[in-house]
C-alpha atoms as a PDB file:
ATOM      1  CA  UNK A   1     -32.129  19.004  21.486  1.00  0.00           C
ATOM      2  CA  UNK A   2     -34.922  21.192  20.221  1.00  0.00           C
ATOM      3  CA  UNK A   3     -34.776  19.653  16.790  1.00  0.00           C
ATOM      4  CA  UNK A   4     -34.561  16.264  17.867  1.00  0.00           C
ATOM      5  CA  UNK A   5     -37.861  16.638  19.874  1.00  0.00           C
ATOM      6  CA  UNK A   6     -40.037  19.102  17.833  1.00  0.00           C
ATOM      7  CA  UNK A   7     -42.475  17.999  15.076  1.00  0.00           C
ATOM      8  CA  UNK A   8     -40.870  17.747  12.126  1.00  0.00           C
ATOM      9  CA  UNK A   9     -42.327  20.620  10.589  1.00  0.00           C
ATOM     10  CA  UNK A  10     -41.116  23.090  13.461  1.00  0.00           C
ATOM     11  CA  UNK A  11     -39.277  26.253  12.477  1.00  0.00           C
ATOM     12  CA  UNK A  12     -36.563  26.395  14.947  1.00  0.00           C
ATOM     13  CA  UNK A  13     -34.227  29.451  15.281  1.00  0.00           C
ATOM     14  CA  UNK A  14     -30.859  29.412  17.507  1.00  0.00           C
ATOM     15  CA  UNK A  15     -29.134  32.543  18.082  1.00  0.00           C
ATOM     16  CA  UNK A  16     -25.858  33.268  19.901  1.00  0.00           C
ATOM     17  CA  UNK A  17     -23.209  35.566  19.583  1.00  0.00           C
ATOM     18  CA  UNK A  18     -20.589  33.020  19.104  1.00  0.00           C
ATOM     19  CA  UNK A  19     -20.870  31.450  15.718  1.00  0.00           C
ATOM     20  CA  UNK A  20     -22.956  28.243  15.606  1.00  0.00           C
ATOM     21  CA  UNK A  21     -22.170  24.760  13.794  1.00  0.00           C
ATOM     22  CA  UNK A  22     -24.685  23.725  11.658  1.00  0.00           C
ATOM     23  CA  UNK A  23     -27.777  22.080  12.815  1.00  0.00           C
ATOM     24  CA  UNK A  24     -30.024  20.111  10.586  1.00  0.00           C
ATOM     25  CA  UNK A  25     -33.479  21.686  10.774  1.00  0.00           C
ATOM     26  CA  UNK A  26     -32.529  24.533  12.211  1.00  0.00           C
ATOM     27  CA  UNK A  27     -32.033  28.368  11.379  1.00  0.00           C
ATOM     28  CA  UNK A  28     -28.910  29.636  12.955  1.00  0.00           C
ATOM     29  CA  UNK A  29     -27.216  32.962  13.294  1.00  0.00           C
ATOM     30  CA  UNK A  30     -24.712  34.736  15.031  1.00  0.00           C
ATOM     31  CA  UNK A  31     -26.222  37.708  16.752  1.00  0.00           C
ATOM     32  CA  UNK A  32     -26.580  39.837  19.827  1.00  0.00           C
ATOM     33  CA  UNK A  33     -30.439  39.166  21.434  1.00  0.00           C
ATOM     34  CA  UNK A  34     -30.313  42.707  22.818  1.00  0.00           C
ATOM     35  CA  UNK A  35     -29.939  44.323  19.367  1.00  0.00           C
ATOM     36  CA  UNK A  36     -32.687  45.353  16.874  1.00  0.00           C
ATOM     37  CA  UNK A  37     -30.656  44.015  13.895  1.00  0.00           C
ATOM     38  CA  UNK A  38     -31.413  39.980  16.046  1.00  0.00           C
ATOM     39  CA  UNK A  39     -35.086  40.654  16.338  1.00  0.00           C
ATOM     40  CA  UNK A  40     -35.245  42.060  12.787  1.00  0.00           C
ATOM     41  CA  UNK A  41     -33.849  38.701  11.800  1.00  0.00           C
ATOM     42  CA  UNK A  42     -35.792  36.624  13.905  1.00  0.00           C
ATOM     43  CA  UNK A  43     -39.108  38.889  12.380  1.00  0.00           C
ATOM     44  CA  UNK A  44     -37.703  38.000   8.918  1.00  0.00           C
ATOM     45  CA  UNK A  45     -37.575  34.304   9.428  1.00  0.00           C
ATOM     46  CA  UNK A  46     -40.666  33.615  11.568  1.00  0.00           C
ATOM     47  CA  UNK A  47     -42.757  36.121   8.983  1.00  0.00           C
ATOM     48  CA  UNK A  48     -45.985  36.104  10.219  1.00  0.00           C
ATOM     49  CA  UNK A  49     -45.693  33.293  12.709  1.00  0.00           C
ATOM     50  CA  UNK A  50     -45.254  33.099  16.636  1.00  0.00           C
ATOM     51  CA  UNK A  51     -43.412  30.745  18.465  1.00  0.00           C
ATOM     52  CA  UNK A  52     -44.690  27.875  20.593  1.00  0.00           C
ATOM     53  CA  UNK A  53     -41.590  27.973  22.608  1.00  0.00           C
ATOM     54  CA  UNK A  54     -38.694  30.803  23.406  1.00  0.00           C
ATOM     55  CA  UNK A  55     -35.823  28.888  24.919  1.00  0.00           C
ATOM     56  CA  UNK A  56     -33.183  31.370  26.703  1.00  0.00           C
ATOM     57  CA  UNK A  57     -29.867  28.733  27.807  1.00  0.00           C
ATOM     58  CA  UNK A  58     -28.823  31.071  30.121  1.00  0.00           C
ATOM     59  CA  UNK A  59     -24.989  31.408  28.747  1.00  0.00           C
ATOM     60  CA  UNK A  60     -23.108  34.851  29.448  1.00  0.00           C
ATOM     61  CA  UNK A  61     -19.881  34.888  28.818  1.00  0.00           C
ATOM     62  CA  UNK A  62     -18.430  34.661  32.954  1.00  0.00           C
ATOM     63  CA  UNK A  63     -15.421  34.174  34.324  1.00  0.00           C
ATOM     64  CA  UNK A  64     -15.381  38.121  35.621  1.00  0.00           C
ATOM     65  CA  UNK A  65     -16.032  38.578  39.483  1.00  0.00           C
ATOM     66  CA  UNK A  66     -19.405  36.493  40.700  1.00  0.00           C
ATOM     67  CA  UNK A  67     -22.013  39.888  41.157  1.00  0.00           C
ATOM     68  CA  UNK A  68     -20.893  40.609  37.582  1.00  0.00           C
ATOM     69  CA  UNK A  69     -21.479  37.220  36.641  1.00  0.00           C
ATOM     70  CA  UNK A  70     -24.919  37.075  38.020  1.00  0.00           C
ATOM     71  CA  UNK A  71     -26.101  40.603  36.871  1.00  0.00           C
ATOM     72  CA  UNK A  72     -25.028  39.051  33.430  1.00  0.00           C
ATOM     73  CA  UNK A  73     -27.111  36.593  33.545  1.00  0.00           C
ATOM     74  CA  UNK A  74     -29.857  38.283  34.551  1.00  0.00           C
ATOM     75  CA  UNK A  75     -29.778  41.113  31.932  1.00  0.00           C
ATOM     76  CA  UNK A  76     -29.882  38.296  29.505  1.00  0.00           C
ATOM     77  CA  UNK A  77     -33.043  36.512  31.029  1.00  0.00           C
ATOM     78  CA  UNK A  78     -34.832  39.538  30.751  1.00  0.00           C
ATOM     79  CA  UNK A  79     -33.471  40.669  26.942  1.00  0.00           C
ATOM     80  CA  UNK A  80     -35.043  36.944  26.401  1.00  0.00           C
ATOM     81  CA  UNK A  81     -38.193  37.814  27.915  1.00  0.00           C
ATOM     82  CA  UNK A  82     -38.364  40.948  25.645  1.00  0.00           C
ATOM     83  CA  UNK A  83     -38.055  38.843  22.825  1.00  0.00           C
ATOM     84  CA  UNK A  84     -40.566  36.138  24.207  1.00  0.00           C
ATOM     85  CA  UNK A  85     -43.166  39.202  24.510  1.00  0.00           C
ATOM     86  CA  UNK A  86     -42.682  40.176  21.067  1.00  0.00           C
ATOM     87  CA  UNK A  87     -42.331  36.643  18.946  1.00  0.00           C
ATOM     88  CA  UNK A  88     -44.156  34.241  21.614  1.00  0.00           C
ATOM     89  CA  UNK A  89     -47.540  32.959  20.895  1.00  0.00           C
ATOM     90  CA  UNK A  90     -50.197  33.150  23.768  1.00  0.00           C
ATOM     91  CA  UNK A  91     -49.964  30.521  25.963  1.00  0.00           C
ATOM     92  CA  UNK A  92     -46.550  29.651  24.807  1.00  0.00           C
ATOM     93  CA  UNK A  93     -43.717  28.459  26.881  1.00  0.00           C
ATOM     94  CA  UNK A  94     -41.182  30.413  27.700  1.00  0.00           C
ATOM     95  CA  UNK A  95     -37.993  28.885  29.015  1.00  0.00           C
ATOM     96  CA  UNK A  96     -34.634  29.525  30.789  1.00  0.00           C
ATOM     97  CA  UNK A  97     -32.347  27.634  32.121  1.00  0.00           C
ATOM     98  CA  UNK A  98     -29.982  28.886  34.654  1.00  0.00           C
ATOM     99  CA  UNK A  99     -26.144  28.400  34.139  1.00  0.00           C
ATOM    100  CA  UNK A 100     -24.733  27.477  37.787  1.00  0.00           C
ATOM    101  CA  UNK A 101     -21.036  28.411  38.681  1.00  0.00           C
ATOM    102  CA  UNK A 102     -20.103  25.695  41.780  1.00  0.00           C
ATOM    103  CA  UNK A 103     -20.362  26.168  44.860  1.00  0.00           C
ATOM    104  CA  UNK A 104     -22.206  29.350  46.664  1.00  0.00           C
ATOM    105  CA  UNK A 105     -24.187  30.280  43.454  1.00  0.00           C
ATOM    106  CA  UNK A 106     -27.249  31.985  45.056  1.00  0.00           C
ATOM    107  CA  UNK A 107     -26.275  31.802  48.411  1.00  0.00           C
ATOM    108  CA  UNK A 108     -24.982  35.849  48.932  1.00  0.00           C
END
């Protein structure tokens, strides 16, 4: 979506740990956010630059017991904010997008 609504000059960088399909206009890798090896990457392609936007999809791997689940999830907004603090520009936007599981989620 992000490359279908950014200028067309954007530098756009997706990152999971499950290998990604190509994207036109976009830099992909496979990676772990909460490793130094993904932000040395990220540092290598952005060079100098900050980002406008950090977009976190809010994905962990679930299907483990709901607490788990949600602690997951969690860990991995805040790894996201780590990264936003580091590679965000001021007054960026800094995104995430919470991945519901049915019925209950939030209601403990």
């Amino acid at each position: 979506m992000c490359a279908e609504t950014m200028p067309k000059d954007s530098i756009i960088i997706g990152v999971d740990l499950a290998p990604i399909k190509p994207i036109p206009k976009v830099i992909t890798f496979q990676s772990d956010i909460t490793t130094e090896k993904c932000r040395a990457t990220i540092r290598q392609h952005l060079k100098t630059w900050k980002a406008d936007c950090v977009l976190h999809d809010g994905a962990p791997n679930v299907g483990t017991a709901w607490v788990q689940d949600s602690y997951n999830q969690a860990e991995l907004a805040l790894h996201s904010l780590k990264l936003a603090t580091e590679f965000l520009v001021e007054g960026g936007n800094f995104v995430v997008c919470s991945a519901e599981r049915g019925n209950g989620v939030g209601r403990r």
